[in-house]
Protein backbone atom coordinates (compact mmCIF):
# COMPACT_ATOMS: atom_id res chain seq x y z
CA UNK A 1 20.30 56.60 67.72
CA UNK A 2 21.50 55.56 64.44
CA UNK A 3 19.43 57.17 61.27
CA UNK A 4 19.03 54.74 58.19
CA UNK A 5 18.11 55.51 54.86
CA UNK A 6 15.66 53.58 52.23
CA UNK A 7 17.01 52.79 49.15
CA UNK A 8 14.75 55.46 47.39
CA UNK A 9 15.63 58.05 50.14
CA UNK A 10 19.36 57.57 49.48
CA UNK A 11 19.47 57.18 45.75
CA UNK A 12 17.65 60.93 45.65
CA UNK A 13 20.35 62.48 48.28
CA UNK A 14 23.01 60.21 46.60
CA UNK A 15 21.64 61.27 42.70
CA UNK A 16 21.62 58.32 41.50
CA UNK A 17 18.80 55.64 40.88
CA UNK A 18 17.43 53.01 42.88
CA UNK A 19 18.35 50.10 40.26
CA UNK A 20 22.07 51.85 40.54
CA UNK A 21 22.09 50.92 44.05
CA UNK A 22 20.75 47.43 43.48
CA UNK A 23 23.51 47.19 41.13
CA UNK A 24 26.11 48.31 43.50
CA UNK A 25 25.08 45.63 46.21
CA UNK A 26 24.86 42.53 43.26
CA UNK A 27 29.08 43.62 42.10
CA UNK A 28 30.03 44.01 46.06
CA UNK A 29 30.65 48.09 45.13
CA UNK A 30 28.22 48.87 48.30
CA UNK A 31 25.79 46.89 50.50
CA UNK A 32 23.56 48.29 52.24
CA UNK A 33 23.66 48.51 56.05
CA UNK A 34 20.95 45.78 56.67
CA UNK A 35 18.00 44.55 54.83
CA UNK A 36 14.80 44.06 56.66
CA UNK A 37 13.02 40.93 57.12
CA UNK A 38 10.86 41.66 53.86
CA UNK A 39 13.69 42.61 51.69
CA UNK A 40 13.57 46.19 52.02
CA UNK A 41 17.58 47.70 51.95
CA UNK A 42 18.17 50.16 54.42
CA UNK A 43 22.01 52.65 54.32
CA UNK A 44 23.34 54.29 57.05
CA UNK A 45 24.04 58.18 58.13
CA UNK A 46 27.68 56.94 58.19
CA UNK A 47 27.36 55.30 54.68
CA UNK A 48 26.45 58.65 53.58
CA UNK A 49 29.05 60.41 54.70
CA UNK A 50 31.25 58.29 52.83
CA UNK A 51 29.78 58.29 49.82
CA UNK A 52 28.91 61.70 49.91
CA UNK A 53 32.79 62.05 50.62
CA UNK A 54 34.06 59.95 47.80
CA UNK A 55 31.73 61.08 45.29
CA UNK A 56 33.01 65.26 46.02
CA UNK A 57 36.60 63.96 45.89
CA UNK A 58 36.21 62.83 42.37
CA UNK A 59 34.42 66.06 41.16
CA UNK A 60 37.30 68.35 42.78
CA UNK A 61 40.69 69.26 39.99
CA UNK A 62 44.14 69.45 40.12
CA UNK A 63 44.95 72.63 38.81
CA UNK A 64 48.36 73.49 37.55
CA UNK A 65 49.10 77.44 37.67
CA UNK A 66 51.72 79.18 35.88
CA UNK A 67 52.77 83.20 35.98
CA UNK A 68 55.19 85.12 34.56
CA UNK A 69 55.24 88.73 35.32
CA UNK A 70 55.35 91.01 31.78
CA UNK A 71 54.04 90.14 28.22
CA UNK A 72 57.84 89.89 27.63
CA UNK A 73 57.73 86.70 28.97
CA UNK A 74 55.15 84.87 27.06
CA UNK A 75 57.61 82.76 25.45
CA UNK A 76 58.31 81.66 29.12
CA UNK A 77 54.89 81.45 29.69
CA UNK A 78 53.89 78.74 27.16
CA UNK A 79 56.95 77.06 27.55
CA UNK A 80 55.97 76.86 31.60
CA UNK A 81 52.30 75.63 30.39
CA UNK A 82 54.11 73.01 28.04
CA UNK A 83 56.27 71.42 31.16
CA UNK A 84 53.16 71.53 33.46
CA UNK A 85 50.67 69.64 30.89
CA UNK A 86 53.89 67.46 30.36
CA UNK A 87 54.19 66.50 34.33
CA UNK A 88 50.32 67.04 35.01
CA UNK A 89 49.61 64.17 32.36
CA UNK A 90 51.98 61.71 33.14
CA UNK A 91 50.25 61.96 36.70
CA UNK A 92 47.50 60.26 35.27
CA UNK A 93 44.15 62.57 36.09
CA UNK A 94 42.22 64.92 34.57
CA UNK A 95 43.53 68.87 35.11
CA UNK A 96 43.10 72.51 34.39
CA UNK A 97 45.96 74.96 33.70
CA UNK A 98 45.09 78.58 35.01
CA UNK A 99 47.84 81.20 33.77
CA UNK A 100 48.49 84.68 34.42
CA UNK A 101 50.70 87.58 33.28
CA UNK A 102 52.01 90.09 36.20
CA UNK A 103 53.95 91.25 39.20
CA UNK A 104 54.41 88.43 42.03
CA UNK A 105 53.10 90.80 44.45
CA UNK A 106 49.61 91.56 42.66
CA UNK A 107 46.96 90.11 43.99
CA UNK A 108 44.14 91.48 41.76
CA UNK A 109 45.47 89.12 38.82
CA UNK A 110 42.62 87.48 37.01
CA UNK A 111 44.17 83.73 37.34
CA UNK A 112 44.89 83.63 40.63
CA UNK A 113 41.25 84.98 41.93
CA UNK A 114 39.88 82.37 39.76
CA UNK A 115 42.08 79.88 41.65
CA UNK A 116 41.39 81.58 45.23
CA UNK A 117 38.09 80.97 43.90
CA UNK A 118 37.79 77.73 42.95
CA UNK A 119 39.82 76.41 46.40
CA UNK A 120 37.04 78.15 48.72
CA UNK A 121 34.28 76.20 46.92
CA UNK A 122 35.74 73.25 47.72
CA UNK A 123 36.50 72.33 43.76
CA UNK A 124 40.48 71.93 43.61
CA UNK A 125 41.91 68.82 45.26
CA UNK A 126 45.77 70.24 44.33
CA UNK A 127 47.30 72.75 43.15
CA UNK A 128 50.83 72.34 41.32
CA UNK A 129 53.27 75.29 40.48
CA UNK A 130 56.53 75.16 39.04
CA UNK A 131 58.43 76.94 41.61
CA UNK A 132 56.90 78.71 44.93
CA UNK A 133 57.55 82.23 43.62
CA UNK A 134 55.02 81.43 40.46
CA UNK A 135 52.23 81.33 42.51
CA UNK A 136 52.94 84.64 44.50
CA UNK A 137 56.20 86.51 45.82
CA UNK A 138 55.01 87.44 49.14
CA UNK A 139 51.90 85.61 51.11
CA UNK A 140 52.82 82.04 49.61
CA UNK A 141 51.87 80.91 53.43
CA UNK A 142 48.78 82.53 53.47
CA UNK A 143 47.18 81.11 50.52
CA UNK A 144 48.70 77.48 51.27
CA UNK A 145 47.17 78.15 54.96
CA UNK A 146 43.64 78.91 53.13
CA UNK A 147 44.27 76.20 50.98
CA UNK A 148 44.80 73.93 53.93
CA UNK A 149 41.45 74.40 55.25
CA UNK A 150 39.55 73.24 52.10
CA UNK A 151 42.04 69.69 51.90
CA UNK A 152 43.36 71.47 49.31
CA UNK A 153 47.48 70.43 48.52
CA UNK A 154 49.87 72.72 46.70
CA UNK A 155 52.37 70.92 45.54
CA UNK A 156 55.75 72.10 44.53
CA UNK A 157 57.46 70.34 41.44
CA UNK A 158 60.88 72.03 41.70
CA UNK A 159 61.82 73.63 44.99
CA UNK A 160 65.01 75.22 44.36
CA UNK A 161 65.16 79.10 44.80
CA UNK A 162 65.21 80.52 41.37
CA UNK A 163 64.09 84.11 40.74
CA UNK A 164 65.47 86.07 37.44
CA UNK A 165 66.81 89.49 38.33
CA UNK A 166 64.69 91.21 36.12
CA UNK A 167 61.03 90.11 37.39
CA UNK A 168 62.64 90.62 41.00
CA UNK A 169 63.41 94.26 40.56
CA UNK A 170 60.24 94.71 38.65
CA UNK A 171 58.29 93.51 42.22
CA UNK A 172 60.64 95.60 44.08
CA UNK A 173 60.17 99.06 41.87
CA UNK A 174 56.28 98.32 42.39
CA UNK A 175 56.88 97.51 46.20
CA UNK A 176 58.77 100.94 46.36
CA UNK A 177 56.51 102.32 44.40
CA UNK A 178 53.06 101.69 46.26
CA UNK A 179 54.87 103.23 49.29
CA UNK A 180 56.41 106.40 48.12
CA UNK A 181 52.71 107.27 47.06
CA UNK A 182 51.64 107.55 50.70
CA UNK A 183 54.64 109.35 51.36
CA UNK A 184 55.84 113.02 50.81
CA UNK A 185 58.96 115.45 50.81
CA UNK A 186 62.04 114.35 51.73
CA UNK A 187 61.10 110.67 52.25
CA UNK A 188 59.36 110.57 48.93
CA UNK A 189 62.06 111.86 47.17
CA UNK A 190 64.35 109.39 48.45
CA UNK A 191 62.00 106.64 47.13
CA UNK A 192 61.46 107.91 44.11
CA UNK A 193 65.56 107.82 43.64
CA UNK A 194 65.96 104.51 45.28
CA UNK A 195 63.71 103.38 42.15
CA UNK A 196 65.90 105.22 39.82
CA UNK A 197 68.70 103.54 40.75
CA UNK A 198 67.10 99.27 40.82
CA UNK A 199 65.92 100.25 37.09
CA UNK A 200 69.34 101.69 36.19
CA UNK A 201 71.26 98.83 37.86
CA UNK A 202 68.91 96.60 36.21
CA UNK A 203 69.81 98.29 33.01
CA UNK A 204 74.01 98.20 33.82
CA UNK A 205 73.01 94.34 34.07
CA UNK A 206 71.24 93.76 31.15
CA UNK A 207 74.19 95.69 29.13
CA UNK A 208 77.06 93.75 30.55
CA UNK A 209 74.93 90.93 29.96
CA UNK A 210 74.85 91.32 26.23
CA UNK A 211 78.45 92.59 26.13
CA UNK A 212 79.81 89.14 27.89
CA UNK A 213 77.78 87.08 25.09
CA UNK A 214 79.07 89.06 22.11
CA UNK A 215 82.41 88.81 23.38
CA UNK A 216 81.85 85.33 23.37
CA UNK A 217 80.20 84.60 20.34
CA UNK A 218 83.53 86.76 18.80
């Protein structure tokens, strides 16, 4: 059996008045189910749904998040924040940027809790990154499975592969690094010099790096 609402029972579940809903049937916005013979307006369950539906649609964000590992990178950070605003306005709704500074692999980082948070209360419609590796190195699945659940998108603006040597060996020292600490003797040793060698290669790079643009600049 079909429930059905009074126009004073559904403005207070809707939050809105009864004269708003009087309003809505005069412009053609929403009519109400049936009106009795006395011209009382009665709404449907189903109606409700649909409002109820519509109306938590337009009070969820698009939130565009953008990470770069080490304070080094702030200059890439705001110019990441710059690009997103850039894109996120010419989509043509409101938004929130959320922004963070560390490893790929942490997943303490202030920003992206406050994201994880927002999707699970059902507040963030989409969620836009620059390139998959922004949001997280590892576990990008995971989170877009979570986000999944709450009809939450993540959209990707730019997915090419594109990962700068330097913030990959940075994950990869702390990868190395979290698992040496459980491990001792031998093995640990071997860890420990394994790490030696991705900062000193990283180093080698870096060098040669500057070496190839003075020789060009000369």
């Amino acid at each position: 059996m079909s429930q059905y609402y009074s126009i004073n029972e559904f403005s207070k579940i809707l939050g809105v008045s009864a004269q708003t809903l009087r309003n809505w049937d005069n412009s053609g916005k929403l009519h109400p189910h049936h009106t009795s013979s006395n011209g009382y307006r009665y709404y449907s369950h189903e109606q409700l749904n649909q409002v109820m539906n519509i109306k938590l649609n337009l009070d969820r964000k698009v939130i565009g998040y953008c990470r770069v590992s080490s304070n080094k990178q702030r200059v890439d950070l705001e110019r990441q924040i710059q690009n997103m605003k850039t894109y996120l306005t010419a989509q043509g709704r409101p938004f929130e940027i959320i922004s963070d500074i560390g490893s790929g692999i942490n997943y303490k980082k202030k920003g992206l809790k406050e994201l994880l948070k927002l999707i699970t209360q059902n507040k963030v419609d989409k969620v836009v990154v620059l390139y998959e590796d922004r949001l997280l190195r590892f576990g990008y699945e995971l989170v877009e499975y979570l986000a999944s659940l709450y009809n939450c998108e993540i959209e990707i603006i730019d997915n090419t592969e594109k990962s700068e040597q330097q913030e990959l060996v940075e994950d990869l020292v702390q990868i190395i690094t979290v698992f040496s600490c459980k491990l001792q003797g031998k093995r640990a040793n071997k860890a420990k010099k394994l790490i030696r060698e991705l900062i000193n290669g990283e180093s080698e790079v870096n060098e040669n790096d500057k070496r190839n643009k003075s020789n060009v600049s000369t």
